[in-house]
C-alpha atoms as a PDB file:
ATOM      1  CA  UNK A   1     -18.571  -7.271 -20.867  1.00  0.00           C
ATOM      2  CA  UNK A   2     -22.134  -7.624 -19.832  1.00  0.00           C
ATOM      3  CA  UNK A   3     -23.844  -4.653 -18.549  1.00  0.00           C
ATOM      4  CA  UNK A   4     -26.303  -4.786 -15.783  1.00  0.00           C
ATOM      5  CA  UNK A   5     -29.686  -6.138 -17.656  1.00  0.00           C
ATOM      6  CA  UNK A   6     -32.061  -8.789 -18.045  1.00  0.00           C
ATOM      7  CA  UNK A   7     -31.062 -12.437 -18.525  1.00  0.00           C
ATOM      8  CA  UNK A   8     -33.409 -15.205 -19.341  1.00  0.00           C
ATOM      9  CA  UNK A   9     -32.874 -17.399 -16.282  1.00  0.00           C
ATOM     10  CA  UNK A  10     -33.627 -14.016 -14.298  1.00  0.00           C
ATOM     11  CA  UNK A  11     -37.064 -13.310 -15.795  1.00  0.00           C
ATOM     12  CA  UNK A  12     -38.963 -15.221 -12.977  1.00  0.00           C
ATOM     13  CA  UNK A  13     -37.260 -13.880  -9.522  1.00  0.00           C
ATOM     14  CA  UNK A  14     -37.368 -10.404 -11.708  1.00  0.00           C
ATOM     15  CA  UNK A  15     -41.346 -10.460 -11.156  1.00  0.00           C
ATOM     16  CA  UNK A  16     -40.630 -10.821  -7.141  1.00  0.00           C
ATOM     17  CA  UNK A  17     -38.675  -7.771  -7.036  1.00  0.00           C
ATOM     18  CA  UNK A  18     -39.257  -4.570  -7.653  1.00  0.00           C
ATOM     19  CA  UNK A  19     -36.882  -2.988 -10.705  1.00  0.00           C
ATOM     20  CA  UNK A  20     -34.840  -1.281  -8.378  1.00  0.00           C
ATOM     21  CA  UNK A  21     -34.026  -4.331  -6.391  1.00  0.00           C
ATOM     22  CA  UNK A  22     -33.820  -6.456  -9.625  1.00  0.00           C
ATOM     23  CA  UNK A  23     -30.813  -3.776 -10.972  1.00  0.00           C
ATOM     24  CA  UNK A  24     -28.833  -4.225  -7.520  1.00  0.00           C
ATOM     25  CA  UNK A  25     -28.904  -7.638  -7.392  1.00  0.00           C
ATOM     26  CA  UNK A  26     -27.646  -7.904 -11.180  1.00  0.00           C
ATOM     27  CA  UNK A  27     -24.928  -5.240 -10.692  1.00  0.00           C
ATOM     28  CA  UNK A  28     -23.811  -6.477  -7.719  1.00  0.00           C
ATOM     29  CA  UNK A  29     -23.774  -9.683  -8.748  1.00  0.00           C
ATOM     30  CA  UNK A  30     -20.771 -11.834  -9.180  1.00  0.00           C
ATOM     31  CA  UNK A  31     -17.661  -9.798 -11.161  1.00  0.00           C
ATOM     32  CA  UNK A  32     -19.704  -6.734 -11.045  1.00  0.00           C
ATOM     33  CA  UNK A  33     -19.276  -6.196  -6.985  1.00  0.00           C
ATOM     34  CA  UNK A  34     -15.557  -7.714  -7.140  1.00  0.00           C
ATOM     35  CA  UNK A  35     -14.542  -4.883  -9.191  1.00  0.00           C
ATOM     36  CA  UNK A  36     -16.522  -2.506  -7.475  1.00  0.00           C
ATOM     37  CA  UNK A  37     -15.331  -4.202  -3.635  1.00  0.00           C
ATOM     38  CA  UNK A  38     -11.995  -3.813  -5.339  1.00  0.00           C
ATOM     39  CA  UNK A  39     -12.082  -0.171  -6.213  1.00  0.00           C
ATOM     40  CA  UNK A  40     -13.398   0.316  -2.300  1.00  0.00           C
ATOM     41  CA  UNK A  41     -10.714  -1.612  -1.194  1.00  0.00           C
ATOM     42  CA  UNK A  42      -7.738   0.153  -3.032  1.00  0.00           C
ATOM     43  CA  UNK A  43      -9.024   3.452  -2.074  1.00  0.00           C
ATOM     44  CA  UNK A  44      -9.448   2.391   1.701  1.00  0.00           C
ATOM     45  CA  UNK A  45      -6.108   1.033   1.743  1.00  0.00           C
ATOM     46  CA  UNK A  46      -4.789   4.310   0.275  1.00  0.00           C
ATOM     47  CA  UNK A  47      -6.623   6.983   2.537  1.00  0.00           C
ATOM     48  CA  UNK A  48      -4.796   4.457   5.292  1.00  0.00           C
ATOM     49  CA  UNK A  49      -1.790   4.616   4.265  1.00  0.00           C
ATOM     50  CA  UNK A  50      -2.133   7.920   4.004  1.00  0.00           C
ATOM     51  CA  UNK A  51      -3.090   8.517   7.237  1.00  0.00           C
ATOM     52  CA  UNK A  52      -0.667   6.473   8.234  1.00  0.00           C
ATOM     53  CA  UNK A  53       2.238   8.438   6.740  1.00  0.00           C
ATOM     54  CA  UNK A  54       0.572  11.768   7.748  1.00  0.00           C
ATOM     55  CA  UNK A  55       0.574  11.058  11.389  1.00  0.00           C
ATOM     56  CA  UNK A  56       4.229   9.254  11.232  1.00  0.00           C
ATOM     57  CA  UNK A  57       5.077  12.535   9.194  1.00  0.00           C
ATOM     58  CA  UNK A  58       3.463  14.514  12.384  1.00  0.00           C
ATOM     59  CA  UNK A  59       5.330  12.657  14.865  1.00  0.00           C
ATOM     60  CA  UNK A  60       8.771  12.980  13.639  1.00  0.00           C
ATOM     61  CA  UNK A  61       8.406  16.865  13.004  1.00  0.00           C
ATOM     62  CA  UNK A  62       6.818  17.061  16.823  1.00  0.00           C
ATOM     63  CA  UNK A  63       9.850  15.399  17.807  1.00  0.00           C
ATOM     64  CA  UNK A  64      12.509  16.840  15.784  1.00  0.00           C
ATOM     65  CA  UNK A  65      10.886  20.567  16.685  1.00  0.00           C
ATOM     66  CA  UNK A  66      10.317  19.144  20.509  1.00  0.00           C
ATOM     67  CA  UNK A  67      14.635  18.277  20.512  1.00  0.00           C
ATOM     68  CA  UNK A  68      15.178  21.450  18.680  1.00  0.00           C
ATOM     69  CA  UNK A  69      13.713  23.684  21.524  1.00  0.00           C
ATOM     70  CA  UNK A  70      14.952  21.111  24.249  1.00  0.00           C
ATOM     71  CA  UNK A  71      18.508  22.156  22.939  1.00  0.00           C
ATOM     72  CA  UNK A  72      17.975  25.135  22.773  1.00  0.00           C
ATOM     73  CA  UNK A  73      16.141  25.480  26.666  1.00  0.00           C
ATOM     74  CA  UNK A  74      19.858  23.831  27.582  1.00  0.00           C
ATOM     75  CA  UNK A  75      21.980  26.234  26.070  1.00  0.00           C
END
């Protein structure tokens, strides 16, 4: 796999932009930022579904605990 670097057809807009510029654009350039977008987008989606679960999780207990005392109010 190609690192980020220098390729030939490069050379001329690399003399427009400063180094630091020149290494963003050629690591996040084409497959580079897919994997990297990728990587985002599988951690996103996990810390959602986390989330997601966590607060279902929540909800149930809250009501299980809220019928628990409701029965026991009644008795």
């Amino acid at each position: 796999q190609e690192q980020c670097g220098l390729s030939t057809d490069e050379d001329d807009r690399h003399h427009q932009l400063s180094l630091f510029q020149f290494m963003i654009f050629n690591c996040f350039n084409g497959e580079n930022f897919n994997a990297i977008l990728d990587v985002i987008e599988k951690w996103i989606i996990r810390y959602f579904l986390a989330l997601v679960w966590y607060l279902l999780v929540g909800i149930i207990e809250e009501a299980i605990t809220m019928s628990i005392e409701n029965l026991y109010k009644f008795k």
